[in-house]
Protein backbone atom coordinates (compact mmCIF):
# COMPACT_ATOMS: atom_id res chain seq x y z
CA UNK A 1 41.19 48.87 28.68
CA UNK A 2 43.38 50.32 31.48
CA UNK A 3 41.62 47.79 34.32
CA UNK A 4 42.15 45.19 31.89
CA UNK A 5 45.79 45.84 31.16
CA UNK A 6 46.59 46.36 34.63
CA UNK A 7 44.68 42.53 35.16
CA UNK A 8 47.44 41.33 33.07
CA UNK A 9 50.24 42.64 34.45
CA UNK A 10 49.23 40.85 38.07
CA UNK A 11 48.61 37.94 36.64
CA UNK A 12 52.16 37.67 35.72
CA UNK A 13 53.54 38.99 39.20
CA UNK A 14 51.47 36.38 40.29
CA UNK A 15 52.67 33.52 38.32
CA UNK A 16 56.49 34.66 39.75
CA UNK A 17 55.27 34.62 43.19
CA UNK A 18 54.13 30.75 43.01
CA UNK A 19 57.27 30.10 40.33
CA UNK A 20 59.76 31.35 43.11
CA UNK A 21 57.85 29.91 46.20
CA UNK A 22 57.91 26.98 44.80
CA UNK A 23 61.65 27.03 44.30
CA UNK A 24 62.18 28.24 47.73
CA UNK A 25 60.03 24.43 48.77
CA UNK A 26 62.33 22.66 46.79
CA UNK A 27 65.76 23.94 47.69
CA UNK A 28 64.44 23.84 51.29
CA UNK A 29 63.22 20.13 50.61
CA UNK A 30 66.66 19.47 49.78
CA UNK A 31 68.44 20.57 52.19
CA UNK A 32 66.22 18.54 55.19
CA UNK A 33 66.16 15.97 53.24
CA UNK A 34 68.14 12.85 54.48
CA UNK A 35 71.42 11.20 52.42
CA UNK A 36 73.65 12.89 49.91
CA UNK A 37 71.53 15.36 49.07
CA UNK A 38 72.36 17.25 52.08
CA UNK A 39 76.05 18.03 50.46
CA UNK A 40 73.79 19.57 47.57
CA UNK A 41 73.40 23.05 49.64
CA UNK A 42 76.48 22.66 52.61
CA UNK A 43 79.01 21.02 50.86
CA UNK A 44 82.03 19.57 52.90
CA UNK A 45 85.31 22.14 51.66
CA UNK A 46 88.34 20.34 50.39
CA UNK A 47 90.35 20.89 53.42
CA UNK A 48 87.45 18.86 55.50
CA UNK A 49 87.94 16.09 53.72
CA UNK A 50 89.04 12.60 55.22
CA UNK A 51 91.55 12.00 52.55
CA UNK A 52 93.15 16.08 52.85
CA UNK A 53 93.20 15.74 56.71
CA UNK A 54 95.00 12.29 56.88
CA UNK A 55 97.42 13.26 53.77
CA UNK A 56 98.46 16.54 56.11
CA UNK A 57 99.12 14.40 59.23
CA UNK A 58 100.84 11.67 57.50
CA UNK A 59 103.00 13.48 55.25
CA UNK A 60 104.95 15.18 57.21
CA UNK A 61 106.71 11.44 58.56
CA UNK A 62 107.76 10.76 55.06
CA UNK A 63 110.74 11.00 53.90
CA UNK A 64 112.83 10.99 50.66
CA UNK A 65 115.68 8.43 50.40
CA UNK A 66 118.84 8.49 47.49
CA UNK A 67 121.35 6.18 47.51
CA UNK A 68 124.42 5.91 45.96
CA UNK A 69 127.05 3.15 44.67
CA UNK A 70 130.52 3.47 43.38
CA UNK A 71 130.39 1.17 39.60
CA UNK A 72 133.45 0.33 38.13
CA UNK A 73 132.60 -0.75 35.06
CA UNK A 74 135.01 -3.64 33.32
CA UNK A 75 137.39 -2.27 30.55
CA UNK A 76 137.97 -4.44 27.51
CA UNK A 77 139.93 -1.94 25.64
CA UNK A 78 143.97 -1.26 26.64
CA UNK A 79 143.47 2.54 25.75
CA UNK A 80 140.67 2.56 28.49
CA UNK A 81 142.67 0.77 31.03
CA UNK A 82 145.05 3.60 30.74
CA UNK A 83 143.07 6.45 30.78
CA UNK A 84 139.94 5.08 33.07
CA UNK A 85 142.16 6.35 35.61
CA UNK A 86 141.28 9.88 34.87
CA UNK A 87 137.80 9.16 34.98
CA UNK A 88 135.18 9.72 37.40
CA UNK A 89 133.62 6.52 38.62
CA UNK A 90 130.23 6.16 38.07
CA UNK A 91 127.48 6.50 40.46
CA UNK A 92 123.90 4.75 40.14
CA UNK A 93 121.86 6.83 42.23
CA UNK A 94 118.45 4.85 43.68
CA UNK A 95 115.57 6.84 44.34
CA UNK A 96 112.81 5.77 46.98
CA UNK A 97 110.32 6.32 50.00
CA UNK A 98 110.66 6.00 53.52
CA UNK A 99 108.85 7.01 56.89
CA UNK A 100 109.72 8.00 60.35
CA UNK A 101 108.08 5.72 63.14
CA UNK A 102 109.74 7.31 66.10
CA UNK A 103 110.90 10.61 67.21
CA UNK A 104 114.30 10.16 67.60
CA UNK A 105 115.01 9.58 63.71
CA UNK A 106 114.43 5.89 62.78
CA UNK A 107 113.10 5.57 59.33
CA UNK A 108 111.21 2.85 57.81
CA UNK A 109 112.05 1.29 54.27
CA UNK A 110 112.46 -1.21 51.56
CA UNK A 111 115.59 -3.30 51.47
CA UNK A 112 115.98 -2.61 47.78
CA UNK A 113 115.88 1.11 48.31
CA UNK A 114 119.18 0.92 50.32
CA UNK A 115 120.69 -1.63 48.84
CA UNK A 116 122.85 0.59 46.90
CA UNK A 117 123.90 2.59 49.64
CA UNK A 118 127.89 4.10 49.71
CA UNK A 119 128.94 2.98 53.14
CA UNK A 120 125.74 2.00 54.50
CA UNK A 121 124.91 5.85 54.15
CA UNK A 122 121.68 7.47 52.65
CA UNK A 123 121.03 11.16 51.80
CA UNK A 124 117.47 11.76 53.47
CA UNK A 125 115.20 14.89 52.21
CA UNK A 126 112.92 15.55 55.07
CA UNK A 127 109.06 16.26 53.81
CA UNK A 128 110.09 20.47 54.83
CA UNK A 129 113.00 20.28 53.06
CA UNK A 130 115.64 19.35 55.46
CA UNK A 131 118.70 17.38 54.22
CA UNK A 132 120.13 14.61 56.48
CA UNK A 133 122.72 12.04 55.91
CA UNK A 134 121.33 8.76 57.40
CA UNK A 135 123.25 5.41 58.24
CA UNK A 136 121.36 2.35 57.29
CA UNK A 137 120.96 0.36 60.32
CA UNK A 138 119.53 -2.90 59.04
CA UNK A 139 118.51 -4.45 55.41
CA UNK A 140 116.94 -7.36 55.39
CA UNK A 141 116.23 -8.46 51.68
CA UNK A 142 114.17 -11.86 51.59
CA UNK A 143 111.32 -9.76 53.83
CA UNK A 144 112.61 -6.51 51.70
CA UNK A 145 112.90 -4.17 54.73
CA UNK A 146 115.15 -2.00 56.19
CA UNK A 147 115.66 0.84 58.75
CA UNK A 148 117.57 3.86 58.65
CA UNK A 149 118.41 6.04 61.10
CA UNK A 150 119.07 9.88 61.04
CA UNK A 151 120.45 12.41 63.53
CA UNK A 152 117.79 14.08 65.83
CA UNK A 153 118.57 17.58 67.21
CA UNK A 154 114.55 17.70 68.07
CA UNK A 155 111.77 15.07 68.11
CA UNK A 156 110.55 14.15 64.61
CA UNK A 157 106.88 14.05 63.29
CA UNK A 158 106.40 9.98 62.84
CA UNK A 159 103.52 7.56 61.97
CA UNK A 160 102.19 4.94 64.49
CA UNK A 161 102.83 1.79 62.83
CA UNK A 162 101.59 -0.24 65.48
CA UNK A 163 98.16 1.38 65.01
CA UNK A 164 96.71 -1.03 62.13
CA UNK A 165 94.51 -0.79 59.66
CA UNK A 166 91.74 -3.45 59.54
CA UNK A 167 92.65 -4.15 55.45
CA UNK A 168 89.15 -4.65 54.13
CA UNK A 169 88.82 -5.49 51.05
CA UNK A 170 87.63 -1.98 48.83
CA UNK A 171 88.69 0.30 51.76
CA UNK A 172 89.89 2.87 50.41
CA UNK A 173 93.89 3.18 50.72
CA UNK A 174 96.45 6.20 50.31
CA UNK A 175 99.91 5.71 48.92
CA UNK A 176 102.51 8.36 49.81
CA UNK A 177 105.86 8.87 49.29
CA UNK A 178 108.60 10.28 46.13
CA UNK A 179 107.39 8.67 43.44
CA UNK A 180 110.07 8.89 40.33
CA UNK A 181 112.06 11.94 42.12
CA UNK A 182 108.53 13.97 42.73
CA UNK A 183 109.04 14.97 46.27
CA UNK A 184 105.62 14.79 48.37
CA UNK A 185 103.64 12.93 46.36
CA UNK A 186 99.86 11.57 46.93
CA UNK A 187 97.89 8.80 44.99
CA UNK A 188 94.80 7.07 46.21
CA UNK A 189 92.96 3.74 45.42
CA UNK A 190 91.39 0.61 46.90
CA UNK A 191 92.81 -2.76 48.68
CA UNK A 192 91.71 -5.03 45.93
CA UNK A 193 93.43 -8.33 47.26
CA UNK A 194 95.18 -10.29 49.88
CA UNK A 195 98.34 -12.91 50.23
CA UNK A 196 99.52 -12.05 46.54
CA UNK A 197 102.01 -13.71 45.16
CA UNK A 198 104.73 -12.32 42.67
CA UNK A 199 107.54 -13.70 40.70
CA UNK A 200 110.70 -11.17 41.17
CA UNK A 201 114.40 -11.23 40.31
CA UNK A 202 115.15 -12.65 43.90
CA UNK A 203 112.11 -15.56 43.74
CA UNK A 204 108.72 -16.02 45.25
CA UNK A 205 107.66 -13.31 47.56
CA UNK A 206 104.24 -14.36 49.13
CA UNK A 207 101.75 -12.47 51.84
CA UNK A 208 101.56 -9.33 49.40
CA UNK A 209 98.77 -6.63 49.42
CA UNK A 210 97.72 -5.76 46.53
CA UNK A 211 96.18 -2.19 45.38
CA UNK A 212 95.35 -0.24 42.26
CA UNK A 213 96.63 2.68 43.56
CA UNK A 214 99.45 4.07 41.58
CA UNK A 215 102.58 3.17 43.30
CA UNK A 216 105.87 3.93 41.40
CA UNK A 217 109.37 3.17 41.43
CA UNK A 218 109.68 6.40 43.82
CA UNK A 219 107.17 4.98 46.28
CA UNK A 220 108.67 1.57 47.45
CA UNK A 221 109.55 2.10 50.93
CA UNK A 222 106.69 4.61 51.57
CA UNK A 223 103.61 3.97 53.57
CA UNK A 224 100.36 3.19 52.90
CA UNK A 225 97.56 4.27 55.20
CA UNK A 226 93.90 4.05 55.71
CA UNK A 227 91.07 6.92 55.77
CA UNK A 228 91.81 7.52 59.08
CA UNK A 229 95.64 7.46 59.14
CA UNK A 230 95.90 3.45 60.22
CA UNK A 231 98.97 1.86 58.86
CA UNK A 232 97.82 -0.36 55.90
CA UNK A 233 101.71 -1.16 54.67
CA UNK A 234 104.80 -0.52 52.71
CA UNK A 235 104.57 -0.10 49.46
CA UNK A 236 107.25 -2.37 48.00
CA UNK A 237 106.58 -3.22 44.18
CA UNK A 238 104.61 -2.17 40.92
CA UNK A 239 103.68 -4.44 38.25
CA UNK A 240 102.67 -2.74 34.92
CA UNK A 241 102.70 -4.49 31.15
CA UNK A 242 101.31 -4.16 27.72
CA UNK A 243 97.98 -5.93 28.85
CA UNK A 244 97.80 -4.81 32.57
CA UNK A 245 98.51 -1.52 34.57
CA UNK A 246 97.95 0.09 37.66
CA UNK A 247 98.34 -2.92 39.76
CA UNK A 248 100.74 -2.08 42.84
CA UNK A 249 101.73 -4.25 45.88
CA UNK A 250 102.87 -3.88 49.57
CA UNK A 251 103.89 -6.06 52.46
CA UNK A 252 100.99 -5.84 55.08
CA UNK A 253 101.18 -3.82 58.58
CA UNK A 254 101.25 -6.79 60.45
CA UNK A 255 104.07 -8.07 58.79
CA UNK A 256 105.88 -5.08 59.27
CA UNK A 257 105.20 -4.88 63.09
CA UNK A 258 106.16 -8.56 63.77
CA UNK A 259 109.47 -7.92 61.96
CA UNK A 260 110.62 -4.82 64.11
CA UNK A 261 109.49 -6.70 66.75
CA UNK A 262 112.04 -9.27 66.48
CA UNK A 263 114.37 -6.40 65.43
CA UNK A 264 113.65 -4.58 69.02
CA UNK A 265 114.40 -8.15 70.97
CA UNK A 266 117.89 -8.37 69.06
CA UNK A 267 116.86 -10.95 67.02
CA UNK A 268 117.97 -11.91 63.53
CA UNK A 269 113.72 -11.67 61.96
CA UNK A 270 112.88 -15.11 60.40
CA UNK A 271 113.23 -16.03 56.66
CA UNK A 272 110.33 -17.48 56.38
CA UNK A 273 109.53 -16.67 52.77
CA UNK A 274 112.65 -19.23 52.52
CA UNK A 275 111.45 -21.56 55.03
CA UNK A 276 107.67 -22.07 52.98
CA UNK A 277 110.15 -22.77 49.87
CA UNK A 278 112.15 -25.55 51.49
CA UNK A 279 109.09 -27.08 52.57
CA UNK A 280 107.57 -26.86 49.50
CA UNK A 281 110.72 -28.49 47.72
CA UNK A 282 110.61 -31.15 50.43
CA UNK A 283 106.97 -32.09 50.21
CA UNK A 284 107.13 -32.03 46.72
CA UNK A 285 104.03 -29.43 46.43
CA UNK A 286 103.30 -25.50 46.05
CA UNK A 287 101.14 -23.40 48.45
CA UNK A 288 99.39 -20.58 49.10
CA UNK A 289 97.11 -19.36 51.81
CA UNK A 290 93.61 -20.16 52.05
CA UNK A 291 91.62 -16.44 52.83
CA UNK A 292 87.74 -16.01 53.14
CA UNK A 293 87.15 -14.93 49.19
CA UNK A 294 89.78 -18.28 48.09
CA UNK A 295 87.41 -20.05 50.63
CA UNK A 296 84.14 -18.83 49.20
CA UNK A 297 85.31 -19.42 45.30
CA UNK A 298 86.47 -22.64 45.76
CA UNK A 299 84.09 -24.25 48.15
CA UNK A 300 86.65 -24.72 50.54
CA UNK A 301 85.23 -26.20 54.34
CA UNK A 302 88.04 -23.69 55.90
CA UNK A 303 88.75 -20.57 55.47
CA UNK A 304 92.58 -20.81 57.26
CA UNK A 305 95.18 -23.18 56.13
CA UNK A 306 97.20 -24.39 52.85
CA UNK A 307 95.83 -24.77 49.84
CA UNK A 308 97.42 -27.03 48.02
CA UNK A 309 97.99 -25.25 44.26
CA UNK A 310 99.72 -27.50 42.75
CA UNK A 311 101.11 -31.27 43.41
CA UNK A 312 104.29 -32.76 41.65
CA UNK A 313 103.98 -35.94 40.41
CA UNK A 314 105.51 -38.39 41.93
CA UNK A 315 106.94 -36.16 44.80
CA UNK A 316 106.24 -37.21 48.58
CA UNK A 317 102.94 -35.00 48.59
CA UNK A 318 101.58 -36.96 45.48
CA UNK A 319 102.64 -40.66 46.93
CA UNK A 320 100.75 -39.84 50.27
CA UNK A 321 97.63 -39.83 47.75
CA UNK A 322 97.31 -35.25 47.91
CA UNK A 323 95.68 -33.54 45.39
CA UNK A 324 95.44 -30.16 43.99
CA UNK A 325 92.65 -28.25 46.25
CA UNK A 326 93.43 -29.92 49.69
CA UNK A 327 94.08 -27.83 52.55
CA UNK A 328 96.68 -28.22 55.00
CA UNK A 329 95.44 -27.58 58.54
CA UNK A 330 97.96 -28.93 60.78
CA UNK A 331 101.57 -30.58 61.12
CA UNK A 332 102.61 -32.71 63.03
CA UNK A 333 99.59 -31.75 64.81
CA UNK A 334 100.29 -28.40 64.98
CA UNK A 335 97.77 -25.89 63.14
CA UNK A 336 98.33 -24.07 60.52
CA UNK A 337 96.91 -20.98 59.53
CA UNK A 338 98.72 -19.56 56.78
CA UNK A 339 102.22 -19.93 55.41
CA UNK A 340 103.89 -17.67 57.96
CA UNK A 341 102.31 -19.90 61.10
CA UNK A 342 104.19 -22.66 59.69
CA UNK A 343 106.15 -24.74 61.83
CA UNK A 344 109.79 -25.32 62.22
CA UNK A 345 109.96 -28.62 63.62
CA UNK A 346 110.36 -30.43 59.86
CA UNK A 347 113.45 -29.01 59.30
CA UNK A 348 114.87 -31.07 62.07
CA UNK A 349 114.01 -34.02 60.16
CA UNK A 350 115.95 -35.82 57.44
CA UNK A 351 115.61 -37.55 54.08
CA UNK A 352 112.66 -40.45 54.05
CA UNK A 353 111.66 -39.27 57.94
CA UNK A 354 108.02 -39.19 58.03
CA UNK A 355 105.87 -36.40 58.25
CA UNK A 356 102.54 -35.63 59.35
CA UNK A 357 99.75 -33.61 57.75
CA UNK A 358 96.44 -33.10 58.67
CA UNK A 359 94.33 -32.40 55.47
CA UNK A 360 90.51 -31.12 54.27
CA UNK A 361 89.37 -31.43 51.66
CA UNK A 362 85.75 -31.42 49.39
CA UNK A 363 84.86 -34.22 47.46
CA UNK A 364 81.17 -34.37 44.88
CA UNK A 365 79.26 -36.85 45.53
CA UNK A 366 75.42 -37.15 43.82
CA UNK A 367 75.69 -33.36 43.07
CA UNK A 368 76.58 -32.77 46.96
CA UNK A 369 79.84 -31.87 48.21
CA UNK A 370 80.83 -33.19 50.64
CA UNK A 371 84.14 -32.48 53.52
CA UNK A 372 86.35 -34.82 54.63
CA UNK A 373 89.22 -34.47 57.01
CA UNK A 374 92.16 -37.23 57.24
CA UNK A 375 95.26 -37.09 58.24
CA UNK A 376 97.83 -38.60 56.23
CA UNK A 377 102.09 -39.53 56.63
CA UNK A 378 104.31 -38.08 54.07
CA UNK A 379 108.12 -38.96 53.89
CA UNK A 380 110.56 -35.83 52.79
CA UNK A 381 112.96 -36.12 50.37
């Protein structure tokens, strides 16, 4: 009975052996195994990760901007004409974003974050805390940028906008800046688009990014950056409603670099969000650039150019015999690649001068499409 007992008892120790050895294979089989389910036993710790380590080298360059304007607001009433005198003035204060891109204290922004400013003078909050007053060097609305610069007793921490970010479509994308007052604030998301166009109070404004990272009232002027720190943009607008949220937009690196490039040759940067509209009012046609994904949904033969969105009738455009869906590839002989590479040399030209555009287009034929490529004389109005 004893022998027996002591059988049993073994036979259990036994069945724990092989339980836990076999554990032992499959942890181990995990952990050589090759992929994800590596992370399963070494996991990466939050500071090691890309998004941490970019957010604590960026941050430090951005800034907090508040602006502030004098409003006298316009008495109707005799007994406030009289008295309003007492009265403090009111002051609509404009909260927003900005970054350093140089040591010496030049900060990035949005036009619409300064344009409020007392004096052409911003109070800037430093990411550690530091108060400045800055004087706004430069606002340029129609491209919605402007710089600021502050004093610099010692060489700032600043971001390398010159280094850009590819802009992939579904890269992943990191908003900072001072979003509704919050100072030092983080939001991540994708690059879902590019060449957006949005209706504002000012107009048109083409060539936008767009993200669904949250970007706030707080965050225009504040940069957006890649995984590994590239500059992606500034984050410039949000557009939220009833039926759609989370849908934020910014005006591309390269945008940004070719403007303080003219800025840095002292010259007055280009409207050329204006100059696409006058030539769109003189053509009698809207456009919009043609990118790979417009290319690939529409059957397009190019992926560069004009598309043309919409034709009035009657205008010049329509007369000439263009359609919706043709591309414009060159004026005058000169190409076109998108709206910003178009040229200046129309604007010389009068009412009922000619024009010319060379055009692409697809046409269906027997169930094949088919390209064609003409080039065809337009007279402005």
């Amino acid at each position: 009975m004893g022998i027996g007992s002591a059988g049993r008892v073994l036979g259990k120790n036994t069945l724990k052996v092989f339980w836990l050895a076999g554990l032992v294979s499959f942890c181990l089989g995990l952990s050589l195994s090759p992929g994800g389910t590596k992370a399963f036993l070494f996991a990466v710790s939050p500071q090691e990760e890309p998004v941490v380590q970019v957010v604590q080298k960026v941050l430090p360059a951005v800034v907090n901007l508040s602006s502030e304007k004098v409003v006298h607001a316009p008495v109707q009433d005799p007994f406030e004409l009289f008295f309003g005198r007492f009265y403090v003035p009111q002051r609509v204060r404009s909260l927003g974003s900005g970054v350093l891109i140089d040591s010496h204290g030049r900060i990035l922004t949005c036009a619409h974050v300064v344009e409020r400013a007392l004096r052409g003078q911003v109070r800037v909050t430093l990411s550690n805390g530091v108060v400045s007053l800055g004087q706004v060097l430069l606002s340029d609305p129609e491209a919605d940028l402007a710089l600021v610069e502050i004093p610099a007793p010692k060489p700032f921490p600043f971001l390398d906008v010159r280094r850009l970010s590819p802009n992939y479509l579904g890269q992943t994308v990191i908003v900072l800046g001072n979003p509704v007052g919050y100072e030092n604030s983080v939001s991540r998301g994708i690059l879902s688009a590019h060449n957006r166009t949005i209706q504002t109070e000012q107009g048109l404004v083409r060539g936008l990014l767009q993200t669904d990272a949250a970007i706030n009232p707080g965050n225009s002027g504040g940069p957006i950056v890649d995984i590994q720190g590239a500059f992606v943009g500034i984050a410039t607008a949000k557009f939220a409603g009833n039926a759609i949220e989370g849908i934020g937009f910014a005006i591309p690196g390269r945008q940004v670099v070719a403007w303080l490039s003219e800025v840095a040759r002292g010259r007055t940067p280009p409207d050329w969000q204006a100059l696409v509209r006058r030539f769109e009012e003189r053509i009698g046609a809207q456009l919009q650039d043609v990118t790979p994904e417009l290319a690939f949904s529409l059957h397009l033969p190019t992926s560069s150019g004009l598309l043309l969105s919409e034709v009035e009738p009657g205008g010049p455009a329509a007369r000439a015999g263009l359609e919706a869906g043709m591309v414009i590839v060159a004026v005058e002989g000169t190409p076109v690649t998108d709206l910003r590479s178009l040229p200046v040399y129309w604007t010389r030209l009068g009412r009922g001068d000619p024009l010319s555009l060379s055009i692409v287009a697809v046409r269906e034929g027997n169930g094949i499409l088919l390209e064609q490529k003409a080039t065809v004389t337009l007279y402005l109005r």
